[in-house]
Protein backbone atom coordinates (compact mmCIF):
# COMPACT_ATOMS: atom_id res chain seq x y z
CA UNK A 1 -23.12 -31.92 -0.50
CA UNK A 2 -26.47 -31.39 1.09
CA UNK A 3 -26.56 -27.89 2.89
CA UNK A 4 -28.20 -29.89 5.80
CA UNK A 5 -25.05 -31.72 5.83
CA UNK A 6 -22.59 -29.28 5.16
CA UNK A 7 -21.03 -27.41 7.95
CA UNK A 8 -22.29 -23.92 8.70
CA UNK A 9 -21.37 -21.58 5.79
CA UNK A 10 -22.02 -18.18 7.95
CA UNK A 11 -18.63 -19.46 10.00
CA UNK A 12 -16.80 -19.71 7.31
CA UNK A 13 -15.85 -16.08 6.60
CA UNK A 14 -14.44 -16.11 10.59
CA UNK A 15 -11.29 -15.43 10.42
CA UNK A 16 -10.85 -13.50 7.37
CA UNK A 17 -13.18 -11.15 8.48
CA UNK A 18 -11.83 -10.85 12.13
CA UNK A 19 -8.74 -10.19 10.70
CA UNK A 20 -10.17 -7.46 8.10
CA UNK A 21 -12.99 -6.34 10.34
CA UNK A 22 -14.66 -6.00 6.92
CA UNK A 23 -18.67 -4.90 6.69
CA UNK A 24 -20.84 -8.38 6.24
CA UNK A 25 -21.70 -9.16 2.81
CA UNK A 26 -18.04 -8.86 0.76
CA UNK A 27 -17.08 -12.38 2.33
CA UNK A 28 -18.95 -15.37 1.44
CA UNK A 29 -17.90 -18.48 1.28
CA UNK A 30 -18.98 -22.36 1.56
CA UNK A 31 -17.27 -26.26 1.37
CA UNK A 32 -17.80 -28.34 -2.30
CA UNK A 33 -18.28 -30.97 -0.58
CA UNK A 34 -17.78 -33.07 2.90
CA UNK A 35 -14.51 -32.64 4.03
CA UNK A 36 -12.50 -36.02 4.44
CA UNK A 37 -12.09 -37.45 8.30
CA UNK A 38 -8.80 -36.90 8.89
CA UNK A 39 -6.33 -33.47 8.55
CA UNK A 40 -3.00 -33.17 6.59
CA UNK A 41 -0.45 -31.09 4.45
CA UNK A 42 -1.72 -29.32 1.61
CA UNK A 43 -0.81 -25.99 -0.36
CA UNK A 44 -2.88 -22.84 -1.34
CA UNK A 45 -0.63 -21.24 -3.89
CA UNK A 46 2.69 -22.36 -4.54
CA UNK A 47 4.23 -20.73 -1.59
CA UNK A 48 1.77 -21.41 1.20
CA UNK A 49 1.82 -24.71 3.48
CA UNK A 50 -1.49 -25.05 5.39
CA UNK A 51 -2.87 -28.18 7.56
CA UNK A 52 -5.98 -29.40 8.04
CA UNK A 53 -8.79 -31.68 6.56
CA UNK A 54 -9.58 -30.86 2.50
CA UNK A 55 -11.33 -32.73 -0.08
CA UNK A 56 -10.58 -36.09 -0.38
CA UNK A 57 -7.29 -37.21 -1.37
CA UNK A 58 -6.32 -33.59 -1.66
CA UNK A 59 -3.56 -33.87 1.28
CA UNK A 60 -1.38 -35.81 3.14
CA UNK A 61 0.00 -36.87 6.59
CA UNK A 62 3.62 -35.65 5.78
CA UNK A 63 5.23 -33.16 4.61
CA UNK A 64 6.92 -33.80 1.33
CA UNK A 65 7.48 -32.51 -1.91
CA UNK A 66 5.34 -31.44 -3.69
CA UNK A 67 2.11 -31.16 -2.02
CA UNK A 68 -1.31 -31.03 -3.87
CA UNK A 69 -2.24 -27.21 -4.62
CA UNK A 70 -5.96 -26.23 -3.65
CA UNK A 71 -5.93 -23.21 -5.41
CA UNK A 72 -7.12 -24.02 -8.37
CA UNK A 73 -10.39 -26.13 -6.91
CA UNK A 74 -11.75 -22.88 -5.33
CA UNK A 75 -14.63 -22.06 -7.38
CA UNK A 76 -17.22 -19.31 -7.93
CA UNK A 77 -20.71 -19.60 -7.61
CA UNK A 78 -22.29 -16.73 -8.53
CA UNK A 79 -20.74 -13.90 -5.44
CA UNK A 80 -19.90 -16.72 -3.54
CA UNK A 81 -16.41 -18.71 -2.93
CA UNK A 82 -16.80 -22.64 -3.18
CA UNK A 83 -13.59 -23.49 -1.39
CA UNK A 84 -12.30 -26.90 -0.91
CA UNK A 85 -11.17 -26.51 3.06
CA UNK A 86 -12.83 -24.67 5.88
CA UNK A 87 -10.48 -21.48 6.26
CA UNK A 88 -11.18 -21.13 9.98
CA UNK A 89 -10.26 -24.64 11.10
CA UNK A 90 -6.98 -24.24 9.27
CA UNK A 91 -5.79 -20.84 10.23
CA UNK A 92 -6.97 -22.59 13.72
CA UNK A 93 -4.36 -25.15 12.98
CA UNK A 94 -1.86 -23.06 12.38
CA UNK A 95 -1.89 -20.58 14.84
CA UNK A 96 -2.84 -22.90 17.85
CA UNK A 97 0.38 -25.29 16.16
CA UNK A 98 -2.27 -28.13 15.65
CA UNK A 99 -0.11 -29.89 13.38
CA UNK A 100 2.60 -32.79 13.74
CA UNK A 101 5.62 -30.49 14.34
CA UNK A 102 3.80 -28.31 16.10
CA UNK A 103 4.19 -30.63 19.33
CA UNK A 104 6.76 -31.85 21.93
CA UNK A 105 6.81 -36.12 20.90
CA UNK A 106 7.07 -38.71 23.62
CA UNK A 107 10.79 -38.79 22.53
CA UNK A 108 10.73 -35.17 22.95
CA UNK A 109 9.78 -34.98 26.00
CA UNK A 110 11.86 -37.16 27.83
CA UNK A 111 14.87 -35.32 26.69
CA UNK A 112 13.34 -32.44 28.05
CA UNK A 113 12.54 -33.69 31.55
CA UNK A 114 16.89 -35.27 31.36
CA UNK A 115 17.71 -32.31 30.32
CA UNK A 116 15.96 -29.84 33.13
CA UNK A 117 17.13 -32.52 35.74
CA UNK A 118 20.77 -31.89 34.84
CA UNK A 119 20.66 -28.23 34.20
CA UNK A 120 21.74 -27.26 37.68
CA UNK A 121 25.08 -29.20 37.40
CA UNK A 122 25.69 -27.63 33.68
CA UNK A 123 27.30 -24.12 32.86
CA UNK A 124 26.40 -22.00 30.04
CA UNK A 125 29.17 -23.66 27.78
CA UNK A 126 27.96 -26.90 28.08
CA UNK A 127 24.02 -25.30 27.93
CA UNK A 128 25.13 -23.53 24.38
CA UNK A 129 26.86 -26.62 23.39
CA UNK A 130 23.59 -29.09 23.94
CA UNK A 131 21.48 -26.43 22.14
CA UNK A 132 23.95 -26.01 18.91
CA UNK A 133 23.72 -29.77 18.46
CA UNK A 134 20.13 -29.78 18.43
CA UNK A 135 19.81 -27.31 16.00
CA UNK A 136 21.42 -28.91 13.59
CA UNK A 137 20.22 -29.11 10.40
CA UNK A 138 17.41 -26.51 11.56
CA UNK A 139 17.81 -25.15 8.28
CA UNK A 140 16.54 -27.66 6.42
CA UNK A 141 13.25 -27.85 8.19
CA UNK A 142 10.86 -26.48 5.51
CA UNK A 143 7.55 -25.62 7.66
CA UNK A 144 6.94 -23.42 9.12
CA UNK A 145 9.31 -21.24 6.81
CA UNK A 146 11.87 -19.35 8.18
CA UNK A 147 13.02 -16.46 8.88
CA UNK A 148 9.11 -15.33 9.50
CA UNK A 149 6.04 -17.30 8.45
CA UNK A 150 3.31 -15.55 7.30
CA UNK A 151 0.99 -18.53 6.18
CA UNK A 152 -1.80 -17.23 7.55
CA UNK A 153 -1.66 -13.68 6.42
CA UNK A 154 -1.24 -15.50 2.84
CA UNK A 155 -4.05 -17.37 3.35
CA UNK A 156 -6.28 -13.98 4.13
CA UNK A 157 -5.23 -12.52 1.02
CA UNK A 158 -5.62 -14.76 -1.36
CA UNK A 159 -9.30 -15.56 0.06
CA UNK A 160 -10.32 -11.95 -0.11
CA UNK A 161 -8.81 -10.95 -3.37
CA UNK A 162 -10.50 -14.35 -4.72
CA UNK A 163 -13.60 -12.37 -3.28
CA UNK A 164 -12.99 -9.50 -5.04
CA UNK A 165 -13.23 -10.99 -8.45
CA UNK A 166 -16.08 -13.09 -6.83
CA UNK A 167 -18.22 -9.95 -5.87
CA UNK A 168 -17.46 -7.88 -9.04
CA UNK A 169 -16.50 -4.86 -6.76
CA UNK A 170 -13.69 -2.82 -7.01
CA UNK A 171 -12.88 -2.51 -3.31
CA UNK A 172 -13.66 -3.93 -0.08
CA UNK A 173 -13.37 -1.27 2.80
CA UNK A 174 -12.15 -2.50 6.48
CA UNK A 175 -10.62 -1.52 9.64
CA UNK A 176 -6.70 -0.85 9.37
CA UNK A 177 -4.85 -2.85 11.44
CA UNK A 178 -2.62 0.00 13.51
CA UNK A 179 -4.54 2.87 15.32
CA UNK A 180 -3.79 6.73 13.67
CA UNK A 181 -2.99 4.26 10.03
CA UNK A 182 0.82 3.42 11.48
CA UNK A 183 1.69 0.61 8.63
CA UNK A 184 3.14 -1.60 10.93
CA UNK A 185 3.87 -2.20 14.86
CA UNK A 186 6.88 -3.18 17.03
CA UNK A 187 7.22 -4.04 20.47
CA UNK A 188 10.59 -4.31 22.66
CA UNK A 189 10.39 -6.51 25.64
CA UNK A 190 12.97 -7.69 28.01
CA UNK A 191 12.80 -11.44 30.13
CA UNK A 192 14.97 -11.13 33.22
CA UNK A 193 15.76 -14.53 33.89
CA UNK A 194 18.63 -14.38 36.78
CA UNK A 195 20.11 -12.12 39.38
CA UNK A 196 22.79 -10.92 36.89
CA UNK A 197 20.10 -9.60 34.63
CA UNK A 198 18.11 -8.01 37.31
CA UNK A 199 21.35 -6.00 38.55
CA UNK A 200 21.68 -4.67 35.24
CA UNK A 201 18.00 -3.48 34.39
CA UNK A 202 18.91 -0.17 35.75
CA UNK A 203 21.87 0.22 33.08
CA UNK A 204 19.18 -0.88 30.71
CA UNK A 205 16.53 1.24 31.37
CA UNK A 206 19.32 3.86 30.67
CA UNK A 207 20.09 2.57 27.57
CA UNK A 208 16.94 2.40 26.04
CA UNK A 209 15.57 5.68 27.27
CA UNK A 210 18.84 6.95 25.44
CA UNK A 211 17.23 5.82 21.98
CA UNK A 212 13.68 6.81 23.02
CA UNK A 213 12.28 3.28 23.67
CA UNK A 214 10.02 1.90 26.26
CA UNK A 215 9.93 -1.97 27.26
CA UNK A 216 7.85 -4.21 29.08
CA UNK A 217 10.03 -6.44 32.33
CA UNK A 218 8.76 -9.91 32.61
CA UNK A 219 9.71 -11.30 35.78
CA UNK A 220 10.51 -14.47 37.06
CA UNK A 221 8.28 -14.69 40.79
CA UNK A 222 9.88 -17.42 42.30
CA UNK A 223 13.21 -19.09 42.78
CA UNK A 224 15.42 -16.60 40.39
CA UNK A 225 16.15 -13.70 42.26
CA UNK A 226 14.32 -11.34 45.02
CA UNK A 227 11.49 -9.09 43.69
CA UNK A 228 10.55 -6.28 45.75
CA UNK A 229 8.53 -3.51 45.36
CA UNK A 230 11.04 -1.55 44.86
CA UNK A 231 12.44 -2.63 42.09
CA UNK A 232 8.87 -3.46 40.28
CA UNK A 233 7.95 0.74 40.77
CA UNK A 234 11.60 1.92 39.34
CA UNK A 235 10.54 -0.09 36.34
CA UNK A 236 7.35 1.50 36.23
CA UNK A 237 8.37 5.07 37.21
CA UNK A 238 10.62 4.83 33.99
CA UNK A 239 7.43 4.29 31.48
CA UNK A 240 8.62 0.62 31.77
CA UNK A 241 5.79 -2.48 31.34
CA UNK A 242 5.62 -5.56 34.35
CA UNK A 243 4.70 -8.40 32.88
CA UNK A 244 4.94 -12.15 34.51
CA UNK A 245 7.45 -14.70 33.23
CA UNK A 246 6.75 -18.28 34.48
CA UNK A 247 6.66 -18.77 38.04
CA UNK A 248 10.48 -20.32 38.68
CA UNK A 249 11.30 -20.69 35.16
CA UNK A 250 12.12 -24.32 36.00
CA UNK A 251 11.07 -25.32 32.22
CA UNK A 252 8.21 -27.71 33.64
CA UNK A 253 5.10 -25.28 33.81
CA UNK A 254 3.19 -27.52 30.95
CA UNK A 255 4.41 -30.92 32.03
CA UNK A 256 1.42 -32.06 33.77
CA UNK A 257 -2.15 -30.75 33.95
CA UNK A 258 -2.77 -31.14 37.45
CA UNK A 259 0.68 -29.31 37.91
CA UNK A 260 -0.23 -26.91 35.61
CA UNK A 261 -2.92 -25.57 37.44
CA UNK A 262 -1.32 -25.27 40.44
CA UNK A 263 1.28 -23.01 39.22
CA UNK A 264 -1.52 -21.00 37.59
CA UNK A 265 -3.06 -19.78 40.71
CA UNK A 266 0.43 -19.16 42.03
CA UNK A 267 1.15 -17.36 38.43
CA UNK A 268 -2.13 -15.37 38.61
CA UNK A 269 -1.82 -14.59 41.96
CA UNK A 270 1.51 -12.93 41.15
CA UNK A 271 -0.16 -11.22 38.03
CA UNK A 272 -2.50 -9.68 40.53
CA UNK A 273 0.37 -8.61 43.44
CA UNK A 274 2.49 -6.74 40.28
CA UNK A 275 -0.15 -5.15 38.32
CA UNK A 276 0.62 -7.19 34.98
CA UNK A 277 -1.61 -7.82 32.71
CA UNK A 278 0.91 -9.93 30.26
CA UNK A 279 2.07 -12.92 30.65
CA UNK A 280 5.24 -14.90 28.95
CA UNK A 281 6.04 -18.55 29.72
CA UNK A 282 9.85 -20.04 30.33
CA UNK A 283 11.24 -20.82 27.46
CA UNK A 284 8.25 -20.52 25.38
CA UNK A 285 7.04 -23.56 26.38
CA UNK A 286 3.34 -23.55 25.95
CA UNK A 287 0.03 -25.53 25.53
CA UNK A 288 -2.80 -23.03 24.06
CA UNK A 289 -5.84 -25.19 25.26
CA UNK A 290 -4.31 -25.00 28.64
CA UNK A 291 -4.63 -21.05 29.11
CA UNK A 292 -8.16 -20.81 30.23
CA UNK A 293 -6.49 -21.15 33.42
CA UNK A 294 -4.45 -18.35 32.88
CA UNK A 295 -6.07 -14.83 34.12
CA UNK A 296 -3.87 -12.29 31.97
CA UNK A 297 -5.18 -10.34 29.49
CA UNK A 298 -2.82 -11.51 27.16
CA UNK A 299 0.23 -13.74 26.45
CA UNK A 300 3.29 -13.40 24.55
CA UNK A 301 4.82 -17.35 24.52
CA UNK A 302 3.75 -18.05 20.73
CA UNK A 303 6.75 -17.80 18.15
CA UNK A 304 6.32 -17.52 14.42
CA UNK A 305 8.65 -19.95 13.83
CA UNK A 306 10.55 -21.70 16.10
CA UNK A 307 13.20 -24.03 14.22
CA UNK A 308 15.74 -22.75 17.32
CA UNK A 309 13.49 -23.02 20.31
CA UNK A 310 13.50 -26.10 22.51
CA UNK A 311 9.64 -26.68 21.63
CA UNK A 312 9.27 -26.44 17.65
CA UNK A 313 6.41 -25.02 15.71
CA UNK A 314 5.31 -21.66 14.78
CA UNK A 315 2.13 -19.42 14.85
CA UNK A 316 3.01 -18.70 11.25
CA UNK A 317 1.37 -15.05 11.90
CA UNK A 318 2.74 -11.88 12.43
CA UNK A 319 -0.61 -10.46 13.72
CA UNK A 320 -1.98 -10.72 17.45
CA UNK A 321 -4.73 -13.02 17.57
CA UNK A 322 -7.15 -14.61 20.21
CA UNK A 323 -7.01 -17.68 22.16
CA UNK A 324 -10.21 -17.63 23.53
CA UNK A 325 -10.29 -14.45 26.07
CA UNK A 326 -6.54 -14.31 26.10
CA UNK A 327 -5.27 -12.25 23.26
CA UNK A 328 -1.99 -13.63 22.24
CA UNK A 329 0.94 -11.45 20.98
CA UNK A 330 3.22 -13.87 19.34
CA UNK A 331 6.87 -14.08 19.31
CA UNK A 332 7.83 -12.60 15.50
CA UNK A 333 11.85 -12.56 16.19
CA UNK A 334 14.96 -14.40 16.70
CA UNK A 335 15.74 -14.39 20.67
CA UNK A 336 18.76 -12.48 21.25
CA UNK A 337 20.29 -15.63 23.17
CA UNK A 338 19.68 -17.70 19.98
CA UNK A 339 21.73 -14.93 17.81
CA UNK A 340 24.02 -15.38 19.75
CA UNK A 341 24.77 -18.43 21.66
CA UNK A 342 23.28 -20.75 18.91
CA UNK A 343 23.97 -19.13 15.13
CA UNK A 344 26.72 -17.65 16.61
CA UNK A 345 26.05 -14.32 14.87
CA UNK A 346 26.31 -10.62 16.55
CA UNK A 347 24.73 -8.49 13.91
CA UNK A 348 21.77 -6.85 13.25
CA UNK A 349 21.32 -8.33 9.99
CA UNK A 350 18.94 -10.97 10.83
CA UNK A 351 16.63 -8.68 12.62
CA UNK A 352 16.74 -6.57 9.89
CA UNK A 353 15.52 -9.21 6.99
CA UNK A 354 13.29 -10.25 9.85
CA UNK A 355 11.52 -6.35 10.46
CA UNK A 356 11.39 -5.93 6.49
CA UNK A 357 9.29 -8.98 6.02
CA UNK A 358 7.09 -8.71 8.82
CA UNK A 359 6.20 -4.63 7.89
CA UNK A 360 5.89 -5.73 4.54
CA UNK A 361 2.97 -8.04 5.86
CA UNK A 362 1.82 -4.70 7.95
CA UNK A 363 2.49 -6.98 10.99
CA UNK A 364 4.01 -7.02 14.69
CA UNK A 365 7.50 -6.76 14.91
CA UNK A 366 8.17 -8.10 18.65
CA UNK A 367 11.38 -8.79 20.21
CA UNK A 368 12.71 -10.77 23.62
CA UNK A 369 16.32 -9.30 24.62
CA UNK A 370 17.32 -10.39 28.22
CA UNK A 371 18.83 -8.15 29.89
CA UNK A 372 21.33 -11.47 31.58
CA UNK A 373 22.66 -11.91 27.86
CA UNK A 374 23.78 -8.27 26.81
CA UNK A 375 26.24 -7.29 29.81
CA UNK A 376 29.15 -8.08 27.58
CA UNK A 377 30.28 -5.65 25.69
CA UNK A 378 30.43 -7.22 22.58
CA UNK A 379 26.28 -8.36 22.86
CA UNK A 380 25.53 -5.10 24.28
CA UNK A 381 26.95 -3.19 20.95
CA UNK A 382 24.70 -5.24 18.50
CA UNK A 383 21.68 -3.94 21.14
CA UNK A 384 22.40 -0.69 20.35
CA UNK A 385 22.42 -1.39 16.75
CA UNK A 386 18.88 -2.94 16.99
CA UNK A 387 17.81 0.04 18.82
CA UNK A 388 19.04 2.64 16.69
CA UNK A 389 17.60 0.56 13.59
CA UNK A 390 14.13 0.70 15.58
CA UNK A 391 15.21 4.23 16.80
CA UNK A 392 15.42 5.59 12.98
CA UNK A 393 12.64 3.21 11.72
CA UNK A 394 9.73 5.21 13.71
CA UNK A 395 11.47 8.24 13.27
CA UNK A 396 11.22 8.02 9.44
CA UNK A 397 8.47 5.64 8.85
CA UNK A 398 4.76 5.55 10.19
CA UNK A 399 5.23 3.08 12.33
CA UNK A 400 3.54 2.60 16.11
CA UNK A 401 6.01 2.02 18.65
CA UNK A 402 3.74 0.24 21.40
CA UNK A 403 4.12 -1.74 24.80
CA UNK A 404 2.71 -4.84 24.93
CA UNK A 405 -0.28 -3.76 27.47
CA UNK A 406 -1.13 -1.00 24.63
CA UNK A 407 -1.54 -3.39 21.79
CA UNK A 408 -3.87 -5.42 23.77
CA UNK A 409 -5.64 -2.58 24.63
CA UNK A 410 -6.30 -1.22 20.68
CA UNK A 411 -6.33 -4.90 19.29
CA UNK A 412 -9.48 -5.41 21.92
CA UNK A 413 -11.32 -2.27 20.54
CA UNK A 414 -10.43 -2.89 17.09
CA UNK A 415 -12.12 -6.33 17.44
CA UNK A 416 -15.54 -4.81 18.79
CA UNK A 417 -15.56 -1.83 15.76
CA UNK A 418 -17.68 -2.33 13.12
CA UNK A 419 -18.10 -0.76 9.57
CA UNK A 420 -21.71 0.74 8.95
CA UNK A 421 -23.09 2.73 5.60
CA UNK A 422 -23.01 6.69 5.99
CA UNK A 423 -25.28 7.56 2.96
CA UNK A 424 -22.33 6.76 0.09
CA UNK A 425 -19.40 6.24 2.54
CA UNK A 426 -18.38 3.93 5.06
CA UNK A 427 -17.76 4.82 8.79
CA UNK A 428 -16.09 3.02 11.43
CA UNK A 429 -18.27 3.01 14.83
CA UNK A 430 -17.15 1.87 18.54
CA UNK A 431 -15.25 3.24 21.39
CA UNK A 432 -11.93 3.90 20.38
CA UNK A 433 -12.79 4.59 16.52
CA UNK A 434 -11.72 7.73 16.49
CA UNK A 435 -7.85 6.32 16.13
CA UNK A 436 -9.11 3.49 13.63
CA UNK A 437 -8.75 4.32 9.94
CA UNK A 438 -10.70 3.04 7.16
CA UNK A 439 -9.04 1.43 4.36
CA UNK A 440 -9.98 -0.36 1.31
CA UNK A 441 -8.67 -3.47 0.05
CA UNK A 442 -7.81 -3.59 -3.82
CA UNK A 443 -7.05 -5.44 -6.95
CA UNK A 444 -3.53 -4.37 -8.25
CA UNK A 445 -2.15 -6.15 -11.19
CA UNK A 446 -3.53 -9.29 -9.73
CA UNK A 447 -2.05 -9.00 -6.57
CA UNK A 448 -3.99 -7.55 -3.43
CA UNK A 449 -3.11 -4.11 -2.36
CA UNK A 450 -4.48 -1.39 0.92
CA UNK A 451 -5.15 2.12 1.08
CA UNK A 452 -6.57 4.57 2.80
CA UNK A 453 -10.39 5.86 2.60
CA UNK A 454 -9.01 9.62 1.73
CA UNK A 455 -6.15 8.68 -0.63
CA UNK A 456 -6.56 9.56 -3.97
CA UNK A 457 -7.12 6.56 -6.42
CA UNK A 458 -4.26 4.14 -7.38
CA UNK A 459 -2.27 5.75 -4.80
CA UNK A 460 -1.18 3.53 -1.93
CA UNK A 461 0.32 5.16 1.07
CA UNK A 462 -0.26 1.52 3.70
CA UNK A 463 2.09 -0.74 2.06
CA UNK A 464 0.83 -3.61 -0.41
CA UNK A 465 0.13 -7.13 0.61
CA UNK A 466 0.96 -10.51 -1.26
């Protein structure tokens, strides 16, 4: 491949090194050759599905078993990585849900629009019973991989450890990903999707204060339930978040572009009127290349993996991320109305495989509870559980505890810090650095591994990657 012809090497290193936030000149990387025309399935390493366009006859158009590994083509030329895929368009794929699942078919859709028109004559029974049956055999469904997907945090790893041995050096230093070095993050938040749930956000604010925790509201503007002023400032005089959910939660905010952006003045006109800076759509429904319309700081409809949700696909991240200027804070938990109403299940145990493997990953533990589906008693116990899990997790652990409105805030500064020489050190520089932590990425036994700038060697204190 001619370099004239090959696509711009410099972009290459995007991703890995927003994610990192690493110094320029550890990550370099370019294509072996022309990519072929058209995207598919392929592995990197035996445990990581990606999609997107590779060498030729190096993927495929479904997903089946087994897939071609691309591991083993990445070469080394001299420092530099000779990979056969362009890292940024797939971790693009992924976390934008460019890929065949990752979309509602024509099929798909028209079950939707049946199902939205009948809603109103349905009750909860019947609602439960239509979403069990759709669910079946969601098990089975092998990408994006549940219970949390971390494809893309896989595929950061393995490309910077690759340039580790590439480079010759022993370490790569970087921003950590939490302010004040907390390993990992989590975030309550709470949709209030009827009048039922509004009435009880009072008990709820109660409830949570009782275990120390802080939420952010999304609210429904239109056609749920009266929102006054009132009620918006008791939220907020409680240390409480306002964010915006939908506009009437009617299920039909991406059906049509024209539509669309009609709501979205309505939407950001309500953003403006309640002070929110977040936004969450009904459902999580969503269309990423629609949100340039959208004038939120950020946006929370994104799941990791949504083999339960009415619109299937994942993120397959447990990290916020950009969408253009909208920073997007995706989903990284079971719903408490799919625990519930769909598996049936009123434990904590899920949520607790599901925190473990996203703070192994150093990621963002988020969670949606409504506050309409935990006024029975029996819901409302396994709550509790969750919050004193969360309760004792920060308690023991470093972990950051955050609203929504503050992770956009330090993921934001974070992405404008940089890492400059200081004689023989490094230093982190930019407003906000003095809560940033330098780390140091690390070759462990083969596998990649963190810690700290002022930790003695070989001992790691942030938790150990793939």
């Amino acid at each position: 491949m001619s370099r004239a012809s090959a696509e711009d090497d410099s972009t290459l290193v995007q991703a890995v090194r927003d994610r990192y936030r690493c110094p320029e000149g550890f990550l370099d990387f370019r294509l072996s050759e022309e990519l072929s025309p058209d995207p598919g399935y392929f592995q990197f390493g035996p445990d990581t599905t990606c999609y997107g366009r590779t060498l030729k006859g190096a993927h495929q158009a479904q997903l089946s078993s087994p897939l071609c590994d691309t591991l083993p083509s990445v070469l080394f030329d001299g420092t530099q990585l000779v990979l056969p895929f362009d890292p940024n368009e797939v971790i693009d794929n992924l976390r934008l849900e460019r890929y065949p699942s990752g979309q509602l078919g024509k099929c798909e859709k028209a079950l939707k629009g049946i199902y939205y028109w009948l809603r109103p004559l349905t009750n909860r029974s019947l609602r439960k019973g239509i979403q069990r049956l759709r669910a079946v055999n969601w098990q089975k469904r092998r990408f994006p991989q549940w219970p949390v997907d971390t494809t893309v945090e896989n595929i950061c790893e393995d490309l910077l450890l690759l340039s580790l041995r590439a480079s010759g050096v022993d370490r790569i230093p970087f921003i950590w990903f939490w302010p004040d070095g907390a390993r990992g993050c989590v975030s309550m938040t709470h949709d209030v999707e009827a009048v039922a749930g509004r009435n009880f956000c009072a008990q709820l604010l109660d409830i949570d204060d009782s275990f120390g925790i802080k939420a952010s509201y999304q609210i429904v503007p239109e056609g749920r339930y009266q929102v006054t002023p009132e009620f918006l400032s008791r939220l907020r005089d409680r240390g409480s978040e306002v964010g915006v959910q939908d506009l009437n939660h009617d299920g039909r905010l991406f059906d049509e572009r024209e539509e669309f952006r009609r709501r979205a003045a309505l939407i950001n006109r309500y953003g403006r009127e309640y002070g929110a800076k977040g936004f969450r759509s009904a459902v999580l429904y969503r269309r990423p290349e629609w949100y340039e319309d959208l004038d939120f700081s950020f946006d929370m409809s994104m799941p990791n993996v949504a083999n339960l949700d009415p619109q299937r696909g994942g993120c397959c991240t447990v990290m916020p991320y950009f969408i253009g200027d909208i920073l997007e804070l995706p989903l990284t938990t079971i719903q408490d109305y799919s625990l519930f109403h769909v598996l049936n299940e009123h434990s904590i145990d899920l949520w607790r495989v599901q925190l473990e493997m996203i703070l192994a990953k150093n990621g963002l533990a988020s969670f949606i509870v409504h506050p309409d589906y935990i006024i029975e008693s029996e819901t409302q116990v396994v709550y509790k559980d969750l919050l004193g899990l969360l309760s004792e997790l920060c308690g023991r652990e470093a972990v950051w505890f955050a609203l929504p409105n503050e992770i956009d805030s330090w993921w934001r500064a974070r992405s404008r810090m940089s890492i400059v020489k200081d004689g023989e050190s490094w230093q982190i520089v930019g407003e906000g650095a003095d809560r940033a932590v330098l780390a140091f990425a690390k070759a462990v036994d083969g596998q990649l591994a963190y810690e700290p700038a002022d930790t003695p060697q070989g001992e790691l204190l942030l938790g150990e990657a793939k």
